[in-house]
C-alpha atoms as a PDB file:
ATOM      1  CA  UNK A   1      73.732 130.353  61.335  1.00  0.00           C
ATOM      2  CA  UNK A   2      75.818 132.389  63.569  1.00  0.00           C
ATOM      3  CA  UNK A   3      78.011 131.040  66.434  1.00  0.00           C
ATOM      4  CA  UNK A   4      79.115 132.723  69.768  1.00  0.00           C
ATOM      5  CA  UNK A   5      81.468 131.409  72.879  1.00  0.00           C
ATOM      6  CA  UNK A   6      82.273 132.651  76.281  1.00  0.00           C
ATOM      7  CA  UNK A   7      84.675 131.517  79.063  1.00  0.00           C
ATOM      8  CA  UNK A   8      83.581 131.329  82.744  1.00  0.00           C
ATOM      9  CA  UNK A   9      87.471 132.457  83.776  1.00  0.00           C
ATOM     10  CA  UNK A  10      88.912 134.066  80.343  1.00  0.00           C
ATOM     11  CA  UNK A  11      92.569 134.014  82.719  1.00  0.00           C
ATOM     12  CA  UNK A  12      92.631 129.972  82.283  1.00  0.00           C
ATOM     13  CA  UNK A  13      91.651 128.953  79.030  1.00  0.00           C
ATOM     14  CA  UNK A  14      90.133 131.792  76.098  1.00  0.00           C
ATOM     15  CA  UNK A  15      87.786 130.555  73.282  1.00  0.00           C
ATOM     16  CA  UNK A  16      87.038 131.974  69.921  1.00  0.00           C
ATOM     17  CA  UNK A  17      84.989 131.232  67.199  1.00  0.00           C
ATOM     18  CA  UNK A  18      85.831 130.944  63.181  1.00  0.00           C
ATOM     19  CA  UNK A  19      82.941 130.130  61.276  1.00  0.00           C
ATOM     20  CA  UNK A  20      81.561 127.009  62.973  1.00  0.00           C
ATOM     21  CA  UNK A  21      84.472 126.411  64.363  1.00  0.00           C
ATOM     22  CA  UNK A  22      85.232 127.137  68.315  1.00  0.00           C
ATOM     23  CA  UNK A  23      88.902 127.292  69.760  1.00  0.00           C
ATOM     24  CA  UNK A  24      90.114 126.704  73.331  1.00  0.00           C
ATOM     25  CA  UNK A  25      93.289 128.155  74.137  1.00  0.00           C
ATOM     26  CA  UNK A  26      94.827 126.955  77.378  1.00  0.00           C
ATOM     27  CA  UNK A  27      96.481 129.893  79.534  1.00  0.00           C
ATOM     28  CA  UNK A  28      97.039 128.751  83.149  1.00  0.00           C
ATOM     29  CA  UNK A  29      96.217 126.260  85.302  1.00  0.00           C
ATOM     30  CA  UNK A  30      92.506 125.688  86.687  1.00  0.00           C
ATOM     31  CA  UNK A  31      89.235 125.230  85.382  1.00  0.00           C
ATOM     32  CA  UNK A  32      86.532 127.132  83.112  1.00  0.00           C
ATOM     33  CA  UNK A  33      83.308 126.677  81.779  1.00  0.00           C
ATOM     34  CA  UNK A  34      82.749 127.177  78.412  1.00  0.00           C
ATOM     35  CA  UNK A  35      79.028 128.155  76.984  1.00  0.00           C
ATOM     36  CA  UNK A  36      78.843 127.570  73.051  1.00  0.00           C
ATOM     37  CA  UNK A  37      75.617 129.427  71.437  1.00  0.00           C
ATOM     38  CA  UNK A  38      74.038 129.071  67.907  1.00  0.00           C
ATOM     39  CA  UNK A  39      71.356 130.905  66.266  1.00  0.00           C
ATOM     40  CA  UNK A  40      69.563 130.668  62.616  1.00  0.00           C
ATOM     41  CA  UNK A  41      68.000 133.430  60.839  1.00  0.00           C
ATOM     42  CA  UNK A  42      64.533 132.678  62.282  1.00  0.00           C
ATOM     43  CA  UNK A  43      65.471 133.063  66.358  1.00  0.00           C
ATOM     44  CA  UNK A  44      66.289 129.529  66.922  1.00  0.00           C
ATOM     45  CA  UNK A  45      68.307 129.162  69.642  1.00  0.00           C
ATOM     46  CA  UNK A  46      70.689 126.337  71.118  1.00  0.00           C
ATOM     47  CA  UNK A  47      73.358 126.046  74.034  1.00  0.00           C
ATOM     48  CA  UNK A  48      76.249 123.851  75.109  1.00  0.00           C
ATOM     49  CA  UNK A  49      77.811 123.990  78.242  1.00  0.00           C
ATOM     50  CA  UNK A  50      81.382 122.122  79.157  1.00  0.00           C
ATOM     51  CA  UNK A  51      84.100 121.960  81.005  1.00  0.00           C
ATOM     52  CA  UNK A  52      88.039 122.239  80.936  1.00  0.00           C
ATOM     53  CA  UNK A  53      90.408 121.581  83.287  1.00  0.00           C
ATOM     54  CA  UNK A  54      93.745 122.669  82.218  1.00  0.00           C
ATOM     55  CA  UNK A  55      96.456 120.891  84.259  1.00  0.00           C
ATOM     56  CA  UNK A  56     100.420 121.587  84.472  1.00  0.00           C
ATOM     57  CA  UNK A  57     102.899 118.725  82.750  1.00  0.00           C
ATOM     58  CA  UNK A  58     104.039 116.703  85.443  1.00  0.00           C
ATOM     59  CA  UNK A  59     105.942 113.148  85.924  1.00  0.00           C
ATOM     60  CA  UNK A  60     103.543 109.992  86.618  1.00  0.00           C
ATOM     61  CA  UNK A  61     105.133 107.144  87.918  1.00  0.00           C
ATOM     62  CA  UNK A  62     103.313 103.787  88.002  1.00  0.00           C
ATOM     63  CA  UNK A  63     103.893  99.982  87.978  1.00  0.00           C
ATOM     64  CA  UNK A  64     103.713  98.344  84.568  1.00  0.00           C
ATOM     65  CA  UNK A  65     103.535  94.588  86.545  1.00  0.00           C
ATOM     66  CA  UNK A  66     105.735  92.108  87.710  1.00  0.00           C
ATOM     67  CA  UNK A  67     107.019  88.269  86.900  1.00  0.00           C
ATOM     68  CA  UNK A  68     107.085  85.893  87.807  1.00  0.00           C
ATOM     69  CA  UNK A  69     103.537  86.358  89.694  1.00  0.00           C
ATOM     70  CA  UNK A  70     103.996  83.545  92.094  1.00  0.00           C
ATOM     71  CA  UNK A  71     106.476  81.870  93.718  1.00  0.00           C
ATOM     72  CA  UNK A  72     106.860  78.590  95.962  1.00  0.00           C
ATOM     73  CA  UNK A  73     109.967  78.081  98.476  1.00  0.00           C
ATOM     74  CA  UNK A  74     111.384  76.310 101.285  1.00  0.00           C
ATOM     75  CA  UNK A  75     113.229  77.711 103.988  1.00  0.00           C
ATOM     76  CA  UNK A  76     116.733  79.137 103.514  1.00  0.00           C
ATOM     77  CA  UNK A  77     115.591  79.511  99.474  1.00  0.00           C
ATOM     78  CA  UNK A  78     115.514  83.162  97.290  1.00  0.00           C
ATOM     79  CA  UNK A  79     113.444  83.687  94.093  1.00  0.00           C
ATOM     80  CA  UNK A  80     113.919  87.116  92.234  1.00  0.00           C
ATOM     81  CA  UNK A  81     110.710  89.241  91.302  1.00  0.00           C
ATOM     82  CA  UNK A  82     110.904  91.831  88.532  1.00  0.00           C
ATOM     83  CA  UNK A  83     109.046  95.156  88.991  1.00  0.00           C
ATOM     84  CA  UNK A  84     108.608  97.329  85.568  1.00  0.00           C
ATOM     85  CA  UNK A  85     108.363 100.886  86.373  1.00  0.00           C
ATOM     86  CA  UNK A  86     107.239 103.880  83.851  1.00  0.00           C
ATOM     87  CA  UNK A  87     106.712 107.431  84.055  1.00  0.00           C
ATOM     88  CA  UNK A  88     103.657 107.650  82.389  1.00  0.00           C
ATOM     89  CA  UNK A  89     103.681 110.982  82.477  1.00  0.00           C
ATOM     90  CA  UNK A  90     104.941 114.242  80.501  1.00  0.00           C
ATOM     91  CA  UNK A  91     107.756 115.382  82.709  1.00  0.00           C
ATOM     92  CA  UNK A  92     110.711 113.590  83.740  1.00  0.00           C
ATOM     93  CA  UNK A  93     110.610 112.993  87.271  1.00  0.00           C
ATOM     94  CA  UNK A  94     113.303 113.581  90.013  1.00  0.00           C
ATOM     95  CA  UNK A  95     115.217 110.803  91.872  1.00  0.00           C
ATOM     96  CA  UNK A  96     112.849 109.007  94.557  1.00  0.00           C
ATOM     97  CA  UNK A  97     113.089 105.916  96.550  1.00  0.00           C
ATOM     98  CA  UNK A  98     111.187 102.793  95.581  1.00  0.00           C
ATOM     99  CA  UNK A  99     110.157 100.650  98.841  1.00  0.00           C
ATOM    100  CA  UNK A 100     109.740  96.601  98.781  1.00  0.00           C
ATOM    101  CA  UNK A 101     106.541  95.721 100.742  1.00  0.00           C
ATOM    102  CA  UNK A 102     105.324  92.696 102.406  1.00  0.00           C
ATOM    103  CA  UNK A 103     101.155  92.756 102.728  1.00  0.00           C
ATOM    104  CA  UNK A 104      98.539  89.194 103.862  1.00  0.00           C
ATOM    105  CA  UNK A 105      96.774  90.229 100.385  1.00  0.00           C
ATOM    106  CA  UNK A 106      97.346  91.064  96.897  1.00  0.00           C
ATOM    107  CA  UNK A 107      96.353  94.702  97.091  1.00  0.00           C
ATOM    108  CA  UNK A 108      99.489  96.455  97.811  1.00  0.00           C
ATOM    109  CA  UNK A 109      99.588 100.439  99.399  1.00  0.00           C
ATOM    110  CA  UNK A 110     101.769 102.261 101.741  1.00  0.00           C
ATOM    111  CA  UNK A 111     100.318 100.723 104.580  1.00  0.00           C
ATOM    112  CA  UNK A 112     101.778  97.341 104.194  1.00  0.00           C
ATOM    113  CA  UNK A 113     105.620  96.459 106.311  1.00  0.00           C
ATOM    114  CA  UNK A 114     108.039  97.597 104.138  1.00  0.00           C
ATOM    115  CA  UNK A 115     111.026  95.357 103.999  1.00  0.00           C
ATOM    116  CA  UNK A 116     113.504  97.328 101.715  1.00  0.00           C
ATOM    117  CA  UNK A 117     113.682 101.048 100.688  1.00  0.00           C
ATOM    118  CA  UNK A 118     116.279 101.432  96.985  1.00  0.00           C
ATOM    119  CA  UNK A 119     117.146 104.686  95.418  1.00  0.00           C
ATOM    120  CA  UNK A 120     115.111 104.852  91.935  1.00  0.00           C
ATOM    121  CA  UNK A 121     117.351 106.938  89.600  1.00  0.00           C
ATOM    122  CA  UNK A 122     115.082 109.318  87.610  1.00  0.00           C
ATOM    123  CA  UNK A 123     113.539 108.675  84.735  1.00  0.00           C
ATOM    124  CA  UNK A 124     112.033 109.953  81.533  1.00  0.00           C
ATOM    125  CA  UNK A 125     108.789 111.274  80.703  1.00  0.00           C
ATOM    126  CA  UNK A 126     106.967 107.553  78.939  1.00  0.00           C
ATOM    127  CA  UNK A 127     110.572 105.744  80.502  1.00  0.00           C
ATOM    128  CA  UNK A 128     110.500 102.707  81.782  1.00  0.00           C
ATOM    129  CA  UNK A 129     113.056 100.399  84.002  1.00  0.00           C
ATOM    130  CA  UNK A 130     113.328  97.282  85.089  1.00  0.00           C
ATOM    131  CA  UNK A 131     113.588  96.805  89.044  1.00  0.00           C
ATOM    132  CA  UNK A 132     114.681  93.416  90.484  1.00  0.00           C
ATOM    133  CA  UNK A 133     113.609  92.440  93.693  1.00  0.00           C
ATOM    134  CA  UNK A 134     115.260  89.138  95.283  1.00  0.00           C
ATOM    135  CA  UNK A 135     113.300  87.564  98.286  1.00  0.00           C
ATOM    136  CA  UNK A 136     114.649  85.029 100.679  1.00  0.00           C
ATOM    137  CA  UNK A 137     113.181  82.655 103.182  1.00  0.00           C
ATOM    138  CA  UNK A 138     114.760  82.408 106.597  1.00  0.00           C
ATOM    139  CA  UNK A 139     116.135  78.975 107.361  1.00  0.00           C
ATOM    140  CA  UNK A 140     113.404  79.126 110.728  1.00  0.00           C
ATOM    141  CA  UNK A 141     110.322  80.484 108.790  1.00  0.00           C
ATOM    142  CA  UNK A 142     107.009  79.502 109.342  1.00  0.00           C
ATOM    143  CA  UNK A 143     105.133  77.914 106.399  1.00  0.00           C
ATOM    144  CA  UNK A 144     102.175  80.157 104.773  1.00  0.00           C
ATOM    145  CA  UNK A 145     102.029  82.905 101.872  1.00  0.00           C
ATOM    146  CA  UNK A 146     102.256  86.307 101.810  1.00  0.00           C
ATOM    147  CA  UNK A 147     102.448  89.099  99.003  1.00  0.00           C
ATOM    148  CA  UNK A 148     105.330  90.909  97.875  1.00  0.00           C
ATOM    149  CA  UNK A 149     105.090  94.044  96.123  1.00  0.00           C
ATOM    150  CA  UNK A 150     106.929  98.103  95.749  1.00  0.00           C
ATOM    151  CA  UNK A 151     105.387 101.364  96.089  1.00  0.00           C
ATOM    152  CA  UNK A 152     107.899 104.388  95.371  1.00  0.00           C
ATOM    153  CA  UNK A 153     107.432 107.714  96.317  1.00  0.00           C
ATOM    154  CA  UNK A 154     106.057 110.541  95.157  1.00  0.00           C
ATOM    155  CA  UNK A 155     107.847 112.899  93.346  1.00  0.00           C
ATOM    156  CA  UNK A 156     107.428 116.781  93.191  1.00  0.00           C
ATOM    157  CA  UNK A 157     104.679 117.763  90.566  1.00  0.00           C
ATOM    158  CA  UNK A 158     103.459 114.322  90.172  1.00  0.00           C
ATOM    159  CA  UNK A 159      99.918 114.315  88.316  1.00  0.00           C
ATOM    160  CA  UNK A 160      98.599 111.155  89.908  1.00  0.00           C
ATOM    161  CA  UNK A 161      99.531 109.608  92.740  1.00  0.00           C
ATOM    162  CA  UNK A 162      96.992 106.994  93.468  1.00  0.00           C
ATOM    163  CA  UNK A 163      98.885 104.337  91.131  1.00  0.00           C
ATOM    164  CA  UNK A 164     102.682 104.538  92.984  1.00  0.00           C
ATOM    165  CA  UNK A 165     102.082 100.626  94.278  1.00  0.00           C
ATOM    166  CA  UNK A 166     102.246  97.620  92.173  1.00  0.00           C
ATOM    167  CA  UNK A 167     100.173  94.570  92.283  1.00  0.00           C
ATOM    168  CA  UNK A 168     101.498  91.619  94.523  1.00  0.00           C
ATOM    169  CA  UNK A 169     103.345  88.419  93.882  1.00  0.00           C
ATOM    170  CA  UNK A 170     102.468  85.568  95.559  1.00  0.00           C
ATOM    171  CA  UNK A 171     105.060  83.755  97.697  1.00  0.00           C
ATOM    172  CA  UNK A 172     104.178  81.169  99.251  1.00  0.00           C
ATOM    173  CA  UNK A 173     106.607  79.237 102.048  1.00  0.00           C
ATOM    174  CA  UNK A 174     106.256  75.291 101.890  1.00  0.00           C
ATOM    175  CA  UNK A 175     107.922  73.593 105.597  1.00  0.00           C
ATOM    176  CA  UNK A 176     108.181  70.142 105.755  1.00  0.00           C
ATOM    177  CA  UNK A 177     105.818  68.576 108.322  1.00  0.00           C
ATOM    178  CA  UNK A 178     108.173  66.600 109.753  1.00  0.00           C
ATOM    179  CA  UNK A 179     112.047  65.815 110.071  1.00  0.00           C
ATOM    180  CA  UNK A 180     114.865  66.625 112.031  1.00  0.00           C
ATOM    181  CA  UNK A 181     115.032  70.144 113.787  1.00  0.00           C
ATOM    182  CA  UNK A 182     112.117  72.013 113.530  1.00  0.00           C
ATOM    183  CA  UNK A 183     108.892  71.138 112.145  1.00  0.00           C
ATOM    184  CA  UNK A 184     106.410  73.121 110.990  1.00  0.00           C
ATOM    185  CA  UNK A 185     104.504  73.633 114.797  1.00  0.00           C
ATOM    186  CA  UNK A 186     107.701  75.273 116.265  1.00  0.00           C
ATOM    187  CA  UNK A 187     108.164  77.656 113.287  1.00  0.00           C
ATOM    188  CA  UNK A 188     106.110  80.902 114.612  1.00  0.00           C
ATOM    189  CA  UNK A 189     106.196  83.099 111.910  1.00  0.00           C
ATOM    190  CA  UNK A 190     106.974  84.194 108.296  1.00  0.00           C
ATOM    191  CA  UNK A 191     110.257  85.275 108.296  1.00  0.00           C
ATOM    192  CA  UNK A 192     111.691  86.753 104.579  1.00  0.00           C
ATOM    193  CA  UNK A 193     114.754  89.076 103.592  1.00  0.00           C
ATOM    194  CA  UNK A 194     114.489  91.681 100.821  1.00  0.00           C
ATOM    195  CA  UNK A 195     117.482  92.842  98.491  1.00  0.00           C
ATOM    196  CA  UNK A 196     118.120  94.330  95.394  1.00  0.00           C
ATOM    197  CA  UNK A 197     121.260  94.721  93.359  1.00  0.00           C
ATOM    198  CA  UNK A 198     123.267  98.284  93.860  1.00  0.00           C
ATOM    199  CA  UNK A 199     121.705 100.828  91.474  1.00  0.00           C
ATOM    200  CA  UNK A 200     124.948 101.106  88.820  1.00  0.00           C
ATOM    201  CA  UNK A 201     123.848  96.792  88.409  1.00  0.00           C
ATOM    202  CA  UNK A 202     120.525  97.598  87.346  1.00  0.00           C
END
């Protein structure tokens, strides 16, 4: 049985063969196809086509989840969500700014308010950190819930950005239905502050 291999774009990624064995040396980044061959003594042929994508190192930074996953206050009342954040990736990745979001659903992206914007020191490749985030009610808020969640920012050479939002937490904002002051029909809105402890306190 004799063996053969060829690359589709030699400049990204060469192959050899040893025997029946076939290496794929990565050169550059891009893609190739590489066509394996075999052939016995008596003309049988066979053929297998694939393809590598060689990709550059890069930081990844992603949510890992966050607790607690609900919450239930009154007006004028703060709980404290933790946000784990990892670079998943094989690069450290530059200092970036992690944003606190506010969205009517548990599906968190960019396009949600944002309520707070934090520096995020950098971090590690396969580091992770710990991110409080502490939410309170104003005094006049509206009963209802809402979602509270962080997306941070890209950061230069990033190898996937589709993941840089977390899941939400649930708040939800209980008013009493009656009592002095304001009741629950003269409260017109959800009204929440955002703030996180200064970076060196993290």
């Amino acid at each position: 049985m004799s063996y053969g291999a060829s690359s589709s774009n030699p400049s990204v990624a060469a192959v050899s063969v040893s025997g029946s064995t076939v290496a794929v040396a990565a050169l550059a980044t891009g893609s190739t196809t590489i066509t394996v061959s075999a052939s016995d003594p008596a003309g049988l042929t066979a053929t297998h086509v694939f393809e590598v994508a060689v990709l550059v190192p890069g930081p990844d930074l992603t949510f890992t989840g966050v607790s607690p996953v609900s919450a239930k206050l009154a007006p004028g009342r703060s709980a404290t969500f933790t946000f784990g954040i990892r670079n998943q990736g094989t690069a450290p990745s530059a200092a970036t700014t992690i944003r606190a979001m506010r969205s009517p659903n548990p599906i968190i992206s960019g396009r949600d308010t944002e309520i707070g914007a934090y520096a995020l020191a950098p971090l590690g490749a396969n580091e992770q950190r710990a991110f409080p985030l502490t939410i309170t009610v104003d005094a006049g808020s509206a009963a209802g819930t809402i979602y509270i969640g962080m997306c941070v920012d890209a950061v230069q050479g990033e190898s996937n950005t589709r993941n840089n939002c977390s899941d939400g937490a649930r708040l939800t904002i209980a008013v009493p239905s009656a009592g002095r002051g304001l009741v629950a029909r003269d409260r017109p809105a959800i009204r929440i502050w955002a703030h996180s402890p200064p970076a060196g306190d993290r």
